[in-house]
C-alpha atoms as a PDB file:
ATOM      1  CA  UNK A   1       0.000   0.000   0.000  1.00  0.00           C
ATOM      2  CA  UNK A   2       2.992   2.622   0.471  1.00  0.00           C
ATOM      3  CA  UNK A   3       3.040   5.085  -2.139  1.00  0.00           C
ATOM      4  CA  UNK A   4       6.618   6.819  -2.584  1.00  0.00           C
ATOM      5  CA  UNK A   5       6.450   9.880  -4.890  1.00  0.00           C
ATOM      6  CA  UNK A   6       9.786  12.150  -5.851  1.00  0.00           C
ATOM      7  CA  UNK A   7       9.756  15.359  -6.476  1.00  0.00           C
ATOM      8  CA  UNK A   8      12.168  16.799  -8.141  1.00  0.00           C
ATOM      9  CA  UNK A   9      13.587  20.514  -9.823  1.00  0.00           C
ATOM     10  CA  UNK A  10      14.601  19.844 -13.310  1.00  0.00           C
ATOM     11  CA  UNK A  11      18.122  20.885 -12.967  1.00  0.00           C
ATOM     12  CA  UNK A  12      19.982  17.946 -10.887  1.00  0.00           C
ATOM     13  CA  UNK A  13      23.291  17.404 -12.069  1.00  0.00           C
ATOM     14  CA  UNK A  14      22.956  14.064 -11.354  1.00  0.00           C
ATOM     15  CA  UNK A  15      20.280  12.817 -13.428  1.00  0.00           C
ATOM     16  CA  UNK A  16      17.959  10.498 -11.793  1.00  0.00           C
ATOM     17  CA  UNK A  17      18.040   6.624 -12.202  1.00  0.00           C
ATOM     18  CA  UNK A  18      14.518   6.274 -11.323  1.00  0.00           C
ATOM     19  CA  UNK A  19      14.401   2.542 -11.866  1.00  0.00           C
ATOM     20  CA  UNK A  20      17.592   2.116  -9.925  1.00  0.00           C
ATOM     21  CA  UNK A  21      16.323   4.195  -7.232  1.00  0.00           C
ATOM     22  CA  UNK A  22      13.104   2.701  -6.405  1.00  0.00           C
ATOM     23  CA  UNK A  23      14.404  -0.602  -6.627  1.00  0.00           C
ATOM     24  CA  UNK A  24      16.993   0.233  -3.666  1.00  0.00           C
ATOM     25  CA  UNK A  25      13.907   1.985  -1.985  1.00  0.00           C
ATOM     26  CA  UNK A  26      11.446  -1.044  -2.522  1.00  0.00           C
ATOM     27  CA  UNK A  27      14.072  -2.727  -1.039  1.00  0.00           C
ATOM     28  CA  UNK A  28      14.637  -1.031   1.804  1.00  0.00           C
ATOM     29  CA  UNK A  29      11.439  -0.891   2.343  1.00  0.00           C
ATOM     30  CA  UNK A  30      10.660  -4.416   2.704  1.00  0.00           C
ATOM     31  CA  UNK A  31      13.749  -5.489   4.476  1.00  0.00           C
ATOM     32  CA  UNK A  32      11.498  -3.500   7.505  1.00  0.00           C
ATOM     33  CA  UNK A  33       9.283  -6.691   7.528  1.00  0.00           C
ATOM     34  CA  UNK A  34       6.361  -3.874   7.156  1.00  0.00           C
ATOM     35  CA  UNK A  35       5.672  -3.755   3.615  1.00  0.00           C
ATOM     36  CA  UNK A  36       4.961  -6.312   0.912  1.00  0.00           C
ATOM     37  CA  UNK A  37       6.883  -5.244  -2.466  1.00  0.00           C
ATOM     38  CA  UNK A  38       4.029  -6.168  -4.378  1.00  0.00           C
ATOM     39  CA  UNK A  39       1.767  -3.288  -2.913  1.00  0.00           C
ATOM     40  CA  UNK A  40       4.800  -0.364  -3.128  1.00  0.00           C
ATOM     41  CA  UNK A  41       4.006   1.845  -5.632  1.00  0.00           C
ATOM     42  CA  UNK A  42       6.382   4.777  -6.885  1.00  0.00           C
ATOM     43  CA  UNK A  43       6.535   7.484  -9.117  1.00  0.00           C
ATOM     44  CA  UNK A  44       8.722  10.744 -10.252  1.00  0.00           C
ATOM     45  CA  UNK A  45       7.602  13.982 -10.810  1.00  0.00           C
ATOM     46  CA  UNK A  46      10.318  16.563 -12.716  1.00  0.00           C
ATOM     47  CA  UNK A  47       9.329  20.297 -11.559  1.00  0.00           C
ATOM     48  CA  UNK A  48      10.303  23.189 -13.756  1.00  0.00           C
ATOM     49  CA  UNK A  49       8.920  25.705 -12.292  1.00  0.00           C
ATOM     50  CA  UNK A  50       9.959  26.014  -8.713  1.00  0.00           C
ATOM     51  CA  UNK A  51      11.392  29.323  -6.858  1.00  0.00           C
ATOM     52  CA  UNK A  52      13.691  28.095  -4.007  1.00  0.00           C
ATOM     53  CA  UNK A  53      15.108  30.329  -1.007  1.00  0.00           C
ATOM     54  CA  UNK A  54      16.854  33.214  -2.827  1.00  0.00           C
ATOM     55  CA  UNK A  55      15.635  32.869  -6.173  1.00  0.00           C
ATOM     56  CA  UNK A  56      18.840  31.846  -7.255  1.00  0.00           C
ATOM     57  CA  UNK A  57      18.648  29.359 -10.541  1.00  0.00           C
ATOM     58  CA  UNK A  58      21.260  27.047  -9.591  1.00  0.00           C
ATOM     59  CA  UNK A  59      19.577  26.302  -5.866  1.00  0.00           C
ATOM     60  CA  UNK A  60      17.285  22.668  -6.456  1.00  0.00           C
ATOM     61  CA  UNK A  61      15.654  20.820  -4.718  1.00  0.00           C
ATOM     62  CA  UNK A  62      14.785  16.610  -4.061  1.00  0.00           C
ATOM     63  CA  UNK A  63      11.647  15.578  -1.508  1.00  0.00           C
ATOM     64  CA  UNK A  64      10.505  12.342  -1.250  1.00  0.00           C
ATOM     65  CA  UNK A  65       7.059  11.840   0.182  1.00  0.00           C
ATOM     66  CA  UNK A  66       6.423   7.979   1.710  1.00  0.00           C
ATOM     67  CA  UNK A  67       2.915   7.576   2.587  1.00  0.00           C
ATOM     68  CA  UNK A  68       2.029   4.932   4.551  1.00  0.00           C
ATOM     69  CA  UNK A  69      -1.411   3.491   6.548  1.00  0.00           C
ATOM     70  CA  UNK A  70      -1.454   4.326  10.488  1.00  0.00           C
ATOM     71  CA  UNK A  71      -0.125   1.525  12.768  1.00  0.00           C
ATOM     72  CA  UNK A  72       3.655   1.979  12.277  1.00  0.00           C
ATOM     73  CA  UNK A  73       5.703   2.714  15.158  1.00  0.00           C
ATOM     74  CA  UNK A  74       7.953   5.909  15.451  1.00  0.00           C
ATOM     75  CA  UNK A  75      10.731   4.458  15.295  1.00  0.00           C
ATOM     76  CA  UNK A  76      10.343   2.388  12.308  1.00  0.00           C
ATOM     77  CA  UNK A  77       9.270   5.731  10.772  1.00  0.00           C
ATOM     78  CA  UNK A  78      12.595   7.393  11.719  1.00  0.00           C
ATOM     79  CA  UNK A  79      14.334   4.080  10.463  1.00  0.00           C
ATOM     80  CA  UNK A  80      12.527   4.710   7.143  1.00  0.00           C
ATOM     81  CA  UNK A  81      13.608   8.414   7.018  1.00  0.00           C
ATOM     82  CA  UNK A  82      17.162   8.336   7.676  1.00  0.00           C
ATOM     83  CA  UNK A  83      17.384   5.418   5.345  1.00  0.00           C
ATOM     84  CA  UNK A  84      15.408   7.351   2.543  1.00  0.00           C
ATOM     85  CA  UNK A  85      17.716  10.158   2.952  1.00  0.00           C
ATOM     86  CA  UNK A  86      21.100   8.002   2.923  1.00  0.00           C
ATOM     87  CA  UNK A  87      19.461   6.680  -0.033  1.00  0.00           C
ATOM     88  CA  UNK A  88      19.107   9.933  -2.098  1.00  0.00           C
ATOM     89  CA  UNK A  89      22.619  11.181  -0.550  1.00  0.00           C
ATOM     90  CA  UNK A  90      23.719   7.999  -2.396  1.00  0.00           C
ATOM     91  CA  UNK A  91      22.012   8.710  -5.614  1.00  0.00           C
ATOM     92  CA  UNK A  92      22.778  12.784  -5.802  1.00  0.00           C
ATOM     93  CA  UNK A  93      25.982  13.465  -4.483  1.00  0.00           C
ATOM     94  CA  UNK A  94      26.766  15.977  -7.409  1.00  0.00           C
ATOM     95  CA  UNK A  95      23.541  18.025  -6.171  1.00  0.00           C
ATOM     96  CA  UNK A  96      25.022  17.999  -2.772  1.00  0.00           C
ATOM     97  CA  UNK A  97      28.804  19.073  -3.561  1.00  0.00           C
ATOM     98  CA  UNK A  98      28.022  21.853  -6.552  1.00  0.00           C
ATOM     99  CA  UNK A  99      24.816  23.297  -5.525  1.00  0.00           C
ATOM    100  CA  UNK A 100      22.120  24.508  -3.014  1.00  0.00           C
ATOM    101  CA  UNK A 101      20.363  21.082  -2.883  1.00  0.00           C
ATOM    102  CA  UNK A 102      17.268  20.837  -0.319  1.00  0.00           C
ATOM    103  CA  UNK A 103      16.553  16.784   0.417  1.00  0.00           C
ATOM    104  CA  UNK A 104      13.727  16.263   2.198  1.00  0.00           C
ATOM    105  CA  UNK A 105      11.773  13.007   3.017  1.00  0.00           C
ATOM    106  CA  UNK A 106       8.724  13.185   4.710  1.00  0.00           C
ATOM    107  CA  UNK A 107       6.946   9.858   6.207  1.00  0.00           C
ATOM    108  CA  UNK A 108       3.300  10.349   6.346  1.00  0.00           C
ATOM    109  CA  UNK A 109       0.715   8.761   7.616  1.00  0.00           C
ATOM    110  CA  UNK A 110      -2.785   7.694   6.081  1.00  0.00           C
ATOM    111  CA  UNK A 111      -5.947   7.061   7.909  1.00  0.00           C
ATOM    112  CA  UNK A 112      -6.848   2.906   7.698  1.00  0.00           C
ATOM    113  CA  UNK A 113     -10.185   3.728   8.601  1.00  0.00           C
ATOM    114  CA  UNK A 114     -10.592   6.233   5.803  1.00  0.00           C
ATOM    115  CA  UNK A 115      -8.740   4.158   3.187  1.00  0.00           C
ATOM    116  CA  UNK A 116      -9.707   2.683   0.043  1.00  0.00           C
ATOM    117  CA  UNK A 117      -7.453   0.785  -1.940  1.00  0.00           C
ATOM    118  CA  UNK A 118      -8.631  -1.557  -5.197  1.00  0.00           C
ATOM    119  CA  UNK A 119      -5.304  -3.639  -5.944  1.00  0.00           C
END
């Protein structure tokens, strides 16, 4: 049931492996014990119009959003978070040595009584 979306500004110097990426992150995500890879779904989205702290064009940006159902302790959250992050350290380190490069991940949680889910 996770859903794991990246957003992105268009200018990483890196590039982004998406394929590569999400198959490290479904990994990680199962090795938990929470999650089963069939019900992990992912996807990219490439921003082009963004204005980050200063304005300055050369500043970008990567946030990964993991939303998950309620249940999940805190720590495995954390876990998830600071293995996310390592993860797209791992996967942008131009991003993080030439330029102003915001990573963010953000665990969230989703109501199980609220959600509906055909799979």
């Amino acid at each position: 049931m996770p859903h794991c979306v990246v957003e992105y500004s268009d200018n990483i110097p890196d590039g982004f492996q998406h394929r590569d990426f999400f198959k490290k992150l479904h990994q990680l995500m199962i090795e938990t014990g929470e999650f089963k890879l069939e019900r992990i779904k992912s996807r990219f989205i490439s921003h082009g119009n963004y204005y980050l702290g200063d304005g300055n064009k050369e500043n970008c940006f990567i946030y990964l959003q993991i939303s998950i159902l309620t249940g999940r302790s805190t720590s495995l959250r954390q876990k998830l978070s600071k293995e996310a992050l390592d993860l797209l350290k791992e996967f942008f380190p131009k991003a993080i040595k030439s330029q102003k490069c915001s990573m963010t991940v953000d665990i969230r949680e989703m109501d199980r009584e609220t959600h509906s889910s055909l799979t």
